[in-house]
C-alpha atoms as a PDB file:
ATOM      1  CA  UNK A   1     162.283 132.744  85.252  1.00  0.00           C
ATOM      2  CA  UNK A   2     160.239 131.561  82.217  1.00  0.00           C
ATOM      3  CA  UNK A   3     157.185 132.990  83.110  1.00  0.00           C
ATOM      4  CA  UNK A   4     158.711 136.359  83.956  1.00  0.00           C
ATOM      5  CA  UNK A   5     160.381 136.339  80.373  1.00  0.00           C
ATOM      6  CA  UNK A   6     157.002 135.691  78.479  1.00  0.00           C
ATOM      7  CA  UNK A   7     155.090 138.446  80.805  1.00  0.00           C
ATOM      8  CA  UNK A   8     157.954 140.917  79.523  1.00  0.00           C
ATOM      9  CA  UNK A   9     157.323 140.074  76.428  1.00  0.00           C
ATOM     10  CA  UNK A  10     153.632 140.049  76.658  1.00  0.00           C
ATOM     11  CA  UNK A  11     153.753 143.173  78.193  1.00  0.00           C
ATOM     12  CA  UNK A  12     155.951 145.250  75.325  1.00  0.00           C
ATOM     13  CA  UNK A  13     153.395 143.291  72.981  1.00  0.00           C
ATOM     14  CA  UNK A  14     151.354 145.064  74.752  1.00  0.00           C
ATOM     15  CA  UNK A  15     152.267 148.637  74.550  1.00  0.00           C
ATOM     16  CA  UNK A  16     153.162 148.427  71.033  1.00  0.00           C
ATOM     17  CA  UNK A  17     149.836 147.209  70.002  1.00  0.00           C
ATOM     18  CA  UNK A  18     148.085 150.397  72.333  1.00  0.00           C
ATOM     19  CA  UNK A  19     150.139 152.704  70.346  1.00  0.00           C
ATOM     20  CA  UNK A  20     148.761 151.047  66.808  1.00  0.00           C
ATOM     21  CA  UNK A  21     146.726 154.272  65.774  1.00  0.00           C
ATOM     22  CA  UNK A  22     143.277 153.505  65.151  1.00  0.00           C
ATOM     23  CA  UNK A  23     142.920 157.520  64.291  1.00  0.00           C
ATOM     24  CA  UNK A  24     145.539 157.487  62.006  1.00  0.00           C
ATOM     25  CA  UNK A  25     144.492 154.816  60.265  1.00  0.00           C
ATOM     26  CA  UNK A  26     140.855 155.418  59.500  1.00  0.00           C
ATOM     27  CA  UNK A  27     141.597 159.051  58.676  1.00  0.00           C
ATOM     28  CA  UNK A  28     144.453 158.231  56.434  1.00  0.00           C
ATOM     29  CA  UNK A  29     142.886 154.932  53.924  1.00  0.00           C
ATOM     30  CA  UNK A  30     139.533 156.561  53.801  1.00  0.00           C
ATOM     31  CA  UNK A  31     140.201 160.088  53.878  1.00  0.00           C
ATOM     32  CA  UNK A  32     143.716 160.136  52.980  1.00  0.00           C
ATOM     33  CA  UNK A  33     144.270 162.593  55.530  1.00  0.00           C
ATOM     34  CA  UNK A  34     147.078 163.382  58.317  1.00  0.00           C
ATOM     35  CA  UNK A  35     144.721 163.339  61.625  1.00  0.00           C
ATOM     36  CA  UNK A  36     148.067 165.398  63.114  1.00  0.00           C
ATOM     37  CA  UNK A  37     146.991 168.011  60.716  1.00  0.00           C
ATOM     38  CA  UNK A  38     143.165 168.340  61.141  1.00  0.00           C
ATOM     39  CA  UNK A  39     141.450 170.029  64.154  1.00  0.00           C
ATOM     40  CA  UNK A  40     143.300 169.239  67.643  1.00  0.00           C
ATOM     41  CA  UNK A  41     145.826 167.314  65.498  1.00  0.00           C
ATOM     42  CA  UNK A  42     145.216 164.775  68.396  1.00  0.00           C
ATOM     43  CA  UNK A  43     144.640 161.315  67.077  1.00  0.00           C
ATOM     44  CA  UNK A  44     141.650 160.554  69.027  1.00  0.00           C
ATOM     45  CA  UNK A  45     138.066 159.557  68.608  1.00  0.00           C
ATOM     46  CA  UNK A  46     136.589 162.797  69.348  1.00  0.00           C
ATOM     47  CA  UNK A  47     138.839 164.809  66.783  1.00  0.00           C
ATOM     48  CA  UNK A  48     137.725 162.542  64.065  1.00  0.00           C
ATOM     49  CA  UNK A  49     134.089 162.991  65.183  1.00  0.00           C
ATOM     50  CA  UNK A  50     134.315 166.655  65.424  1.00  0.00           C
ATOM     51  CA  UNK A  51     136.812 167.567  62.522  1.00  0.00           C
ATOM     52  CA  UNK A  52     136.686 164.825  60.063  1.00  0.00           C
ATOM     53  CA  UNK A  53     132.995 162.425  59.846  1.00  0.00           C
ATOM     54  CA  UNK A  54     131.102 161.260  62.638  1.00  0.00           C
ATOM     55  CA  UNK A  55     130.480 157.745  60.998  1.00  0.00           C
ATOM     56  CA  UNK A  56     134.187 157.752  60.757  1.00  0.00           C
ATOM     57  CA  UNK A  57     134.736 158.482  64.338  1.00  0.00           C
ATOM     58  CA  UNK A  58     132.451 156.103  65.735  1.00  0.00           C
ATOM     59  CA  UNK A  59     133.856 153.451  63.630  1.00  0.00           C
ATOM     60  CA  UNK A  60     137.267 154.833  65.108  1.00  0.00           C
ATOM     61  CA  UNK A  61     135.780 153.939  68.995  1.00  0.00           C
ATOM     62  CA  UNK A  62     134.236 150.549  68.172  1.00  0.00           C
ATOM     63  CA  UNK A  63     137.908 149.800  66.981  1.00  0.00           C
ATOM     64  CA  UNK A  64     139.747 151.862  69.851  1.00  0.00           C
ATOM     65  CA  UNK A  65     137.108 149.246  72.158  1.00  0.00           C
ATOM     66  CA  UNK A  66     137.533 146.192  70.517  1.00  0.00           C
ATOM     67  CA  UNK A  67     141.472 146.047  70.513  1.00  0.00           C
ATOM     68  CA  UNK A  68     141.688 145.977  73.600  1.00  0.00           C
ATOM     69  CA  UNK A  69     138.784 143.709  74.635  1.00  0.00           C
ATOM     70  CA  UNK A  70     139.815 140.852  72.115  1.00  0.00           C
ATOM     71  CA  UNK A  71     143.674 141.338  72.939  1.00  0.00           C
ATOM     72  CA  UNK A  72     142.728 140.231  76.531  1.00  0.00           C
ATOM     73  CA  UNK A  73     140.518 137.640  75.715  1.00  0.00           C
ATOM     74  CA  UNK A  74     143.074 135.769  72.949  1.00  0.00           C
ATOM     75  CA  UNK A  75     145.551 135.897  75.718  1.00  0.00           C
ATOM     76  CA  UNK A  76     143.283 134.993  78.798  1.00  0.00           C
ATOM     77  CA  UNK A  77     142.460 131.866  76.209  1.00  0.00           C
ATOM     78  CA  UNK A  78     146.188 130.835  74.892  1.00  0.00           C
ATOM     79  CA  UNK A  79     146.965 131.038  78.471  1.00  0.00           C
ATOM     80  CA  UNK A  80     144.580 128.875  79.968  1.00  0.00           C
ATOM     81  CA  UNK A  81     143.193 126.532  77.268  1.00  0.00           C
ATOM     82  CA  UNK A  82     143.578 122.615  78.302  1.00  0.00           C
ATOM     83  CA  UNK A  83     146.398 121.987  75.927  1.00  0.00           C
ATOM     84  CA  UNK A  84     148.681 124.909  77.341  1.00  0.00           C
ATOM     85  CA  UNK A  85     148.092 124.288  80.906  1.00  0.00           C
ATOM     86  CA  UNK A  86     148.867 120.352  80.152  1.00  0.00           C
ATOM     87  CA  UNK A  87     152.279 121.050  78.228  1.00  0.00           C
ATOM     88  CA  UNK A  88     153.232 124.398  79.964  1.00  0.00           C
ATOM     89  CA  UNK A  89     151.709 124.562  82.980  1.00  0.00           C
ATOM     90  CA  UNK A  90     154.152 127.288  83.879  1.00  0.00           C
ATOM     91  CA  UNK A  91     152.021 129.921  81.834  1.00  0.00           C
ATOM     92  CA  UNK A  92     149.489 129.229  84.044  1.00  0.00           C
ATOM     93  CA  UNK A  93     151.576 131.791  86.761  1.00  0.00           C
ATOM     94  CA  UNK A  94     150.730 135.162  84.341  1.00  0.00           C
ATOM     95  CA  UNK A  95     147.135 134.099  83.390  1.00  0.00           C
ATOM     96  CA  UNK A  96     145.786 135.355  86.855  1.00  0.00           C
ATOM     97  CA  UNK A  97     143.500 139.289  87.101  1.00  0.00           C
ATOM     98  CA  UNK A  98     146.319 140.542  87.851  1.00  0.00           C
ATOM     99  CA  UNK A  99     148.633 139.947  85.370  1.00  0.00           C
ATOM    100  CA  UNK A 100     145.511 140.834  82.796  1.00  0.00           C
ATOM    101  CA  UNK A 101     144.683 143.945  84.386  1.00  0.00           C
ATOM    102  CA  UNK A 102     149.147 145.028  84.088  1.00  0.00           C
ATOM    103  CA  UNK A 103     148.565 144.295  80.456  1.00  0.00           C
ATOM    104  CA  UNK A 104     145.623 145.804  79.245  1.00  0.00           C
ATOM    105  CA  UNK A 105     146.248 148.838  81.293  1.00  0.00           C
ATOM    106  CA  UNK A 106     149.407 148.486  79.607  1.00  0.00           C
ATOM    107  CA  UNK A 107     147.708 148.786  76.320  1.00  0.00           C
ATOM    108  CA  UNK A 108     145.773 151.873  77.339  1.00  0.00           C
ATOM    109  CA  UNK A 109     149.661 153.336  78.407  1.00  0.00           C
ATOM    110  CA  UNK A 110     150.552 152.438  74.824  1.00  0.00           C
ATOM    111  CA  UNK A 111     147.127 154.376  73.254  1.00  0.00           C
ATOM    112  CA  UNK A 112     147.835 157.648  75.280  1.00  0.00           C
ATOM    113  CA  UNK A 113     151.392 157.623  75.620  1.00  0.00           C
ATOM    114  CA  UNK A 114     152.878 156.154  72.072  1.00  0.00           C
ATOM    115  CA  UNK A 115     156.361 155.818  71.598  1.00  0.00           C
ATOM    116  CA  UNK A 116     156.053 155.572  67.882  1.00  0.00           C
ATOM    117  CA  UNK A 117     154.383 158.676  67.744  1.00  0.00           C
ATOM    118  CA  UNK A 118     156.599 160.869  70.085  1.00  0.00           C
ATOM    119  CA  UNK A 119     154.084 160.085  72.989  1.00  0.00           C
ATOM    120  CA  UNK A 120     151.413 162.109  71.156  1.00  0.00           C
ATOM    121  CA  UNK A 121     148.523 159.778  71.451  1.00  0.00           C
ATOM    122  CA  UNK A 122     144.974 159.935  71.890  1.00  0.00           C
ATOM    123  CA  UNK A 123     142.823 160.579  75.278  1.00  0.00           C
ATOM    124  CA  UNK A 124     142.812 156.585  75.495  1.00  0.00           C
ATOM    125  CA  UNK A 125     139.082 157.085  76.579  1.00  0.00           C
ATOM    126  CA  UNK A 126     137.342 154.280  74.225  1.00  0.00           C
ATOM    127  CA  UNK A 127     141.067 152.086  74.775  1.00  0.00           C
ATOM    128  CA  UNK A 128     139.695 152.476  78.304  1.00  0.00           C
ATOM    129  CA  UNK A 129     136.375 151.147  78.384  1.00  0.00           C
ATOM    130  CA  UNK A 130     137.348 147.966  76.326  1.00  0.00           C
ATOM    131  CA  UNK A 131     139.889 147.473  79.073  1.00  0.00           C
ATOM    132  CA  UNK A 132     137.327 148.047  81.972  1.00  0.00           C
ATOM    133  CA  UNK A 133     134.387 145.933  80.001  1.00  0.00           C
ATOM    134  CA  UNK A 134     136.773 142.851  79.805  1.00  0.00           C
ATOM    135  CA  UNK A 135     136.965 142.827  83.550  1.00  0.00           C
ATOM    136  CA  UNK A 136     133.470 144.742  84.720  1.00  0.00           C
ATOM    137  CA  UNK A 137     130.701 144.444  81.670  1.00  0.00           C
ATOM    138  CA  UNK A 138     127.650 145.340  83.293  1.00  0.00           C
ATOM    139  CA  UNK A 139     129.200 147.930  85.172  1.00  0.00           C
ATOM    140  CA  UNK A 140     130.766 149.546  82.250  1.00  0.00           C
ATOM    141  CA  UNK A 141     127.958 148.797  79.857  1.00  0.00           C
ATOM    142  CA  UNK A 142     125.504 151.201  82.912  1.00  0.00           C
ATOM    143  CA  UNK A 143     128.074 153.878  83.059  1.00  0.00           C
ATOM    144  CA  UNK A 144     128.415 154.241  79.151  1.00  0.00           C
ATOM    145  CA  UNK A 145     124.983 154.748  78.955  1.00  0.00           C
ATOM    146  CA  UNK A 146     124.574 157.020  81.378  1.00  0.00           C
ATOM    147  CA  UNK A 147     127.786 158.559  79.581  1.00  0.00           C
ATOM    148  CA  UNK A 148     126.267 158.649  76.461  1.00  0.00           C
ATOM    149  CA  UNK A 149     122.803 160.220  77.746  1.00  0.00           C
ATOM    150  CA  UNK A 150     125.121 163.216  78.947  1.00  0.00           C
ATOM    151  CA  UNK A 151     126.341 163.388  75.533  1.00  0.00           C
ATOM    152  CA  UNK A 152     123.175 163.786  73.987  1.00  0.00           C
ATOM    153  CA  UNK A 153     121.085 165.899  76.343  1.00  0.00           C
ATOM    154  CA  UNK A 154     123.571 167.590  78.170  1.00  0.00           C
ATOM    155  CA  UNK A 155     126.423 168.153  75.309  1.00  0.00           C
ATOM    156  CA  UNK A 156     129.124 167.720  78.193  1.00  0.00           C
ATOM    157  CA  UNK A 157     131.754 165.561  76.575  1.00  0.00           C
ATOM    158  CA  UNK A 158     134.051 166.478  79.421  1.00  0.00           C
ATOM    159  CA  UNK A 159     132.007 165.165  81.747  1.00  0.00           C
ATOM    160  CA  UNK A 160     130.786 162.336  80.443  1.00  0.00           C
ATOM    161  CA  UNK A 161     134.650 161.189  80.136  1.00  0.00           C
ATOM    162  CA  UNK A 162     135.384 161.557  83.755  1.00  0.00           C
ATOM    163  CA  UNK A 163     132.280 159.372  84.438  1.00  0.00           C
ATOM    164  CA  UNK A 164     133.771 157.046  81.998  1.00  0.00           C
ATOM    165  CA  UNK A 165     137.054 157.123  83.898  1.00  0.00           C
ATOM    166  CA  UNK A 166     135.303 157.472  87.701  1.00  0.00           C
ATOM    167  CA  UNK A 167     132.430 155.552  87.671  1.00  0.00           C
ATOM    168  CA  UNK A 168     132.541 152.050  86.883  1.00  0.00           C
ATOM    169  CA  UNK A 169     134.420 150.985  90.182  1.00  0.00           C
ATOM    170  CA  UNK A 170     131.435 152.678  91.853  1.00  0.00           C
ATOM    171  CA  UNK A 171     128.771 151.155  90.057  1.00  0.00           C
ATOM    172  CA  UNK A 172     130.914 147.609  90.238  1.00  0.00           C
ATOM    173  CA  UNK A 173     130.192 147.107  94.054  1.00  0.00           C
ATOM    174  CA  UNK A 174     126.784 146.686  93.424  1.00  0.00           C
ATOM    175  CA  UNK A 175     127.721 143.487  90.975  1.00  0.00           C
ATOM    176  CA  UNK A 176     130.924 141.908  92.366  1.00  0.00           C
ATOM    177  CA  UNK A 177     131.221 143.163  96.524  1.00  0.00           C
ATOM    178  CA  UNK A 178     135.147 142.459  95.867  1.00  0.00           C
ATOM    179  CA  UNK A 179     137.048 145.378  98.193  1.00  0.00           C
ATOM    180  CA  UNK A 180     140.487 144.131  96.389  1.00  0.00           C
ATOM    181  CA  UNK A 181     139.324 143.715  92.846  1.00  0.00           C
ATOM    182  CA  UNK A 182     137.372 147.325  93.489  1.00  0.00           C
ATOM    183  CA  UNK A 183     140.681 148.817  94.958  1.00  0.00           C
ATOM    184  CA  UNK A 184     142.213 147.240  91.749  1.00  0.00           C
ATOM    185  CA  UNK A 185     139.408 149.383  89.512  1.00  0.00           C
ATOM    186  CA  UNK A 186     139.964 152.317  91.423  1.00  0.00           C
ATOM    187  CA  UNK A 187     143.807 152.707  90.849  1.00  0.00           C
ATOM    188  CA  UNK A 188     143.256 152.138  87.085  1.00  0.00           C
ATOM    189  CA  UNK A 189     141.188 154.922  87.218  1.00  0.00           C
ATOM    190  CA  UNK A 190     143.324 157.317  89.091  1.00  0.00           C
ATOM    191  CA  UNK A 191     146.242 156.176  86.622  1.00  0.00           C
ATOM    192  CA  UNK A 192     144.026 157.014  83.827  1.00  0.00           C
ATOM    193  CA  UNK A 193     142.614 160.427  85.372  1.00  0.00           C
ATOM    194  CA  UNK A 194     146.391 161.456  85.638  1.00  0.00           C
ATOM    195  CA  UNK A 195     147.400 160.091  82.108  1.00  0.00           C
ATOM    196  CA  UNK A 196     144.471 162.334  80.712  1.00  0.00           C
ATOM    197  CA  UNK A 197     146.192 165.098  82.774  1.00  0.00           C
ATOM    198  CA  UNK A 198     148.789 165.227  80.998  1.00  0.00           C
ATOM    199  CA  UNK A 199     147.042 164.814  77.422  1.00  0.00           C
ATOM    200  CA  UNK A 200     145.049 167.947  77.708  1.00  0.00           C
ATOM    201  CA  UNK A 201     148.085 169.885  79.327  1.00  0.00           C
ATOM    202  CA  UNK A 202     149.739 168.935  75.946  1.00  0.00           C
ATOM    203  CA  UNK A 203     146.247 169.953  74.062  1.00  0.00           C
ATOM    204  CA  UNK A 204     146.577 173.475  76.316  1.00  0.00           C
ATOM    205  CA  UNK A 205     143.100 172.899  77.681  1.00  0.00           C
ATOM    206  CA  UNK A 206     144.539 173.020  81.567  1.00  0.00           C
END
């Protein structure tokens, strides 16, 4: 019962801390702007990039990344570390891939999908690769190159996000031959795919 009560709780932690606004932030202390009110009015990396200052909007990914990543890590730690496992051994239950792939996916939910912001969040795209890189780094470290090549070259930002999104479980099998943790990888990706369905229907680009 315990256990299920802190995952709860770990898991609206969770979703409130996705829907902290990196975009809103950045744009607002150093530009004193209101990202709703500049280009897409989508608070997302690639509005800020496009519509605001690309130093700004790279800064505004690193962040979007690293929330994410160091959320999982502080939690795979407090739940794990010697002294925990000695005097609550319980915790020990919700420290397992699973329970760390519900919340940081959890997380991305929260980016995309914000309560606090009447659900108008951003694409969740650089929330996503944090989330993937905790569990898959080489993987996702391969595919965000190749990403980023298609940026550059090819100017298909589209793209490049799908293969963001698509790719890593892919390019995973050739790391970790894990048919579970890759079906696990894949159905992250399909929930993101259909989460970013419903951002651009909102943008009016489907």
């Amino acid at each position: 019962m315990i256990p299920t009560l802190i995952f709860i709780g770990l898991l609206i932690i969770s979703y409130f801390l996705g829907c902290f606004s990196t975009a809103k932030l950045l744009t607002k202390s150093y530009k004193s702007m209101n990202i709703y009110k500049v280009g897409t009015g989508h608070p997302d990396t690639q509005n800020i990039y496009n519509n605001i200052d690309k130093t700004l909007g790279i800064f505004t990914g690193i962040f979007d990344i690293a929330k994410v990543f160091f959320f999982l890590h502080i939690i795979k730690f407090l739940l794990t570390n010697d002294y925990m496992i000695t005097n609550f051994p319980y915790l020990e239950e919700i420290s397992s891939q699973n329970h760390l792939l519900i919340l940081g996916f959890t997380m991305v939910i929260g980016h995309c999908l914000p309560l606090t912001h009447r659900f108008k969040g951003g694409r969740g795209i650089f929330t996503y690769i944090g989330f993937v890189f905790f569990f898959a780094p080489q993987p996702m470290i391969i595919v965000a190159f190749l990403a980023l090549i298609v940026i550059v070259f090819f100017k298909q930002i589209r793209f490049a996000q799908y293969m963001i999104v698509l790719l890593p479980p892919f390019v995973n099998f050739f790391f970790v031959r894990d048919s579970i943790f890759l079906g696990k990888l894949f159905i992250a990706a399909i929930l993101m795919g259909i989460m970013n369905y419903f951002v651009s229907k909102k943008l009016g680009e489907i």
